[in-house]
Structures are given as C-alpha cells and as structure tokens.
Protein backbone atom coordinates (compact mmCIF):
# COMPACT_ATOMS: atom_id res chain seq x y z
CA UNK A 1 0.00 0.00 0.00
CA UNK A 2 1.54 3.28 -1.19
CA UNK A 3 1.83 6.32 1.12
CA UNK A 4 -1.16 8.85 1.12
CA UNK A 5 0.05 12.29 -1.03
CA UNK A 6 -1.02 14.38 2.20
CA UNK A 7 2.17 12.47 4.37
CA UNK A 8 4.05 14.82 1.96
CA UNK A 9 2.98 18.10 2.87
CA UNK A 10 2.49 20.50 5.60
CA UNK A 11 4.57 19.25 8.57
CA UNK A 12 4.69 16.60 10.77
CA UNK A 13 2.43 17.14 13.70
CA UNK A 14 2.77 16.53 17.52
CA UNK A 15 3.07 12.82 17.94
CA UNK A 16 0.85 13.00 20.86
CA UNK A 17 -1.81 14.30 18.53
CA UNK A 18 -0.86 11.60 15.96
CA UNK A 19 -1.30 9.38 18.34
CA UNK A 20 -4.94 10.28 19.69
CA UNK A 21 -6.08 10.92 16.38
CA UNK A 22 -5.36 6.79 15.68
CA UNK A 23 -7.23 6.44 18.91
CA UNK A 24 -10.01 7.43 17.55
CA UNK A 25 -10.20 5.75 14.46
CA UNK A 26 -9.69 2.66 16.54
CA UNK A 27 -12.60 3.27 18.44
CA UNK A 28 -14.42 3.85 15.02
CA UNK A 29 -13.19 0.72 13.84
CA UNK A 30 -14.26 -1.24 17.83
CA UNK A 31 -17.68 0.42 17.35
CA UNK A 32 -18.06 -0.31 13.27
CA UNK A 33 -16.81 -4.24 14.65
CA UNK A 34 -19.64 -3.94 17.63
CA UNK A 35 -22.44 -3.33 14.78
CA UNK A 36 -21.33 -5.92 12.40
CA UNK A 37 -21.02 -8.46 15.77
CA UNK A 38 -24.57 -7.27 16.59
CA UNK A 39 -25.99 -7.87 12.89
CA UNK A 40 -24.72 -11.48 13.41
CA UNK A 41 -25.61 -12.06 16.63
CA UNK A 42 -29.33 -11.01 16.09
CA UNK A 43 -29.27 -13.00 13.18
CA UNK A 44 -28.28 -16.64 14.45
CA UNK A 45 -29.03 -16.30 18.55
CA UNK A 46 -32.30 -14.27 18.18
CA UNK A 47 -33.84 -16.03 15.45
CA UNK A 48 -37.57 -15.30 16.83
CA UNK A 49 -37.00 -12.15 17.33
CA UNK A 50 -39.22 -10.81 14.06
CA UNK A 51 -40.59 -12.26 11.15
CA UNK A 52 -37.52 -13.54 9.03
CA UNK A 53 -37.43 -10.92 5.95
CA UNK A 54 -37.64 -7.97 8.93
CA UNK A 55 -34.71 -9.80 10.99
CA UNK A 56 -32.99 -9.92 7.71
CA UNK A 57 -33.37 -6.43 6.93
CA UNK A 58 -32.43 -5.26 10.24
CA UNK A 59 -29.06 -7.54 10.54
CA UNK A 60 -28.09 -6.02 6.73
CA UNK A 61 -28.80 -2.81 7.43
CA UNK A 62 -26.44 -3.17 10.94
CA UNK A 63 -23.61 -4.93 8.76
CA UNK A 64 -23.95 -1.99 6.06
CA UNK A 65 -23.42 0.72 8.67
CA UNK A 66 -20.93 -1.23 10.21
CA UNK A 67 -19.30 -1.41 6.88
CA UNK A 68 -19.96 2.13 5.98
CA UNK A 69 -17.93 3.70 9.11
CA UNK A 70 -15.20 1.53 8.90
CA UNK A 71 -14.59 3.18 5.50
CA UNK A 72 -15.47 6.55 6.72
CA UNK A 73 -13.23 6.36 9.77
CA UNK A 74 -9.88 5.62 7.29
CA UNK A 75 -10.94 8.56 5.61
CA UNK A 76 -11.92 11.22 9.01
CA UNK A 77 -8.84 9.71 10.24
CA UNK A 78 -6.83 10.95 6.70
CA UNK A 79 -8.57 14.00 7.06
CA UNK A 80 -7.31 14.89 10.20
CA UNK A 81 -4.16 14.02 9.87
CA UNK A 82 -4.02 16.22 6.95
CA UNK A 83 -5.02 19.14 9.14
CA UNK A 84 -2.80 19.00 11.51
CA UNK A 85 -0.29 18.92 9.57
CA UNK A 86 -0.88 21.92 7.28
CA UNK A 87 -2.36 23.78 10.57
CA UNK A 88 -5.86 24.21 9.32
CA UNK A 89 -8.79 23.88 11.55
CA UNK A 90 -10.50 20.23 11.89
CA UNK A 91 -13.39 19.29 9.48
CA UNK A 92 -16.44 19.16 10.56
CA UNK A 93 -18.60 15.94 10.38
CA UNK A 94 -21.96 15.09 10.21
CA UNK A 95 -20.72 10.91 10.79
CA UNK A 96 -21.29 11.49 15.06
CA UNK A 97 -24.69 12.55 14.42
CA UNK A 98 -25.57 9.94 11.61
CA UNK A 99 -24.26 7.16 14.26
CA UNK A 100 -26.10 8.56 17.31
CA UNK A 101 -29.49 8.38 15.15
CA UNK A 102 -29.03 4.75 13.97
CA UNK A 103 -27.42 3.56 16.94
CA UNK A 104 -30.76 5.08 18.70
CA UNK A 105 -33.19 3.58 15.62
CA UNK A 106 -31.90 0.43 16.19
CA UNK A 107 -32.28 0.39 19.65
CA UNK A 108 -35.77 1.68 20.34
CA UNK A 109 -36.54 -1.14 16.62
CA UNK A 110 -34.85 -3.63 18.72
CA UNK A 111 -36.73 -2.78 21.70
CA UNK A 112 -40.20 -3.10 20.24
CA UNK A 113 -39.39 -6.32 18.64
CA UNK A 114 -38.60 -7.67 22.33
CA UNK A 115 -41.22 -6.66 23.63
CA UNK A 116 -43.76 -7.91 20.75
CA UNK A 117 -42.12 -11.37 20.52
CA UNK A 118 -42.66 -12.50 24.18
C-alpha cells in the first residue's frame, strides 16, 4: 500500500496528537466491529425475534453501517491528519450525528421487537 500524497505536505504534527487521532479511528473501527457483531448475533441467537425478511433487513442494514464507518473512519482519520499537519482547523462531520441516530433507531426497533415477541 503506497503512502497517502497528504504524508508529503504541511509538517509533521505533535506525535501525541498523531497518536490520539489513531485512537479514535480505533474506536471507530471497535464500534463499526460492535455493529457488524450485533448484525450477526441477532441473526443466528435471536432467530424469533421478528418475522424472518424484517430480521434480515435489520441484521443487513447493521452490517452496512458497520461497513460504511469503517470506511469513513480511514478517511476522518486521513482527514485529520491532513489538518494537523498543514495547521488548518479540523473538518467538521456530520458521521457522530448519523451514528447517534441509527445507533438510537436500532435500539428503540430492537426494543419493540422484544417486547412484541414474548
């Protein structure tokens, strides 16, 4: 894999920010991981949960926003790092509030299919 084109410009920052930044990615990546573990584990240890096409629906559309911020945090985490090293002030993203409303969805969706099953 070839070195991103913004490693080359601006200059190296802080290591200690270097180093939180790739904190949080990893905690992107543990949460993106947590929603892909939870699209499988509704899927084969809940199987009564809902109807079978709605279980489906709900594991792929876990796994595809699991998917989706893995890919996202690579690139907030490029982003970043680009920042900081060409001193510009940190983008903005809407990804926090996008997770908070499907983690929340999912949740209170979740919740009513518990509570209907039994």
């Amino acid at each position: 894999m070839r070195e991103p084109a913004w490693r080359r410009t601006g200059k190296t920052p802080d290591y200690r920010f270097s180093l939180a930044n790739e904190r949080t990615f990893l905690a992107w990546i543990r949460t993106s991981l947590a929603l892909l573990a939870g699209a499988v584990a509704v899927d084969q240890l809940a199987p009564n949960i809902a109807p079978t096409p709605v279980r489906l629906i709900l594991c792929v559309l876990l796994a595809l926003v699991g998917a989706g911020l893995a890919v996202l945090s690579y690139r907030r985490w490029g982003q970043m790092e680009a920042a900081m090293r060409n001193d510009q002030a940190l983008p903005f993203s809407r990804v926090m509030l996008f997770m908070t409303i499907v983690v929340a969805v999912a949740a209170f969706a979740f919740a009513v299919l518990i509570l209907v099953a039994r």
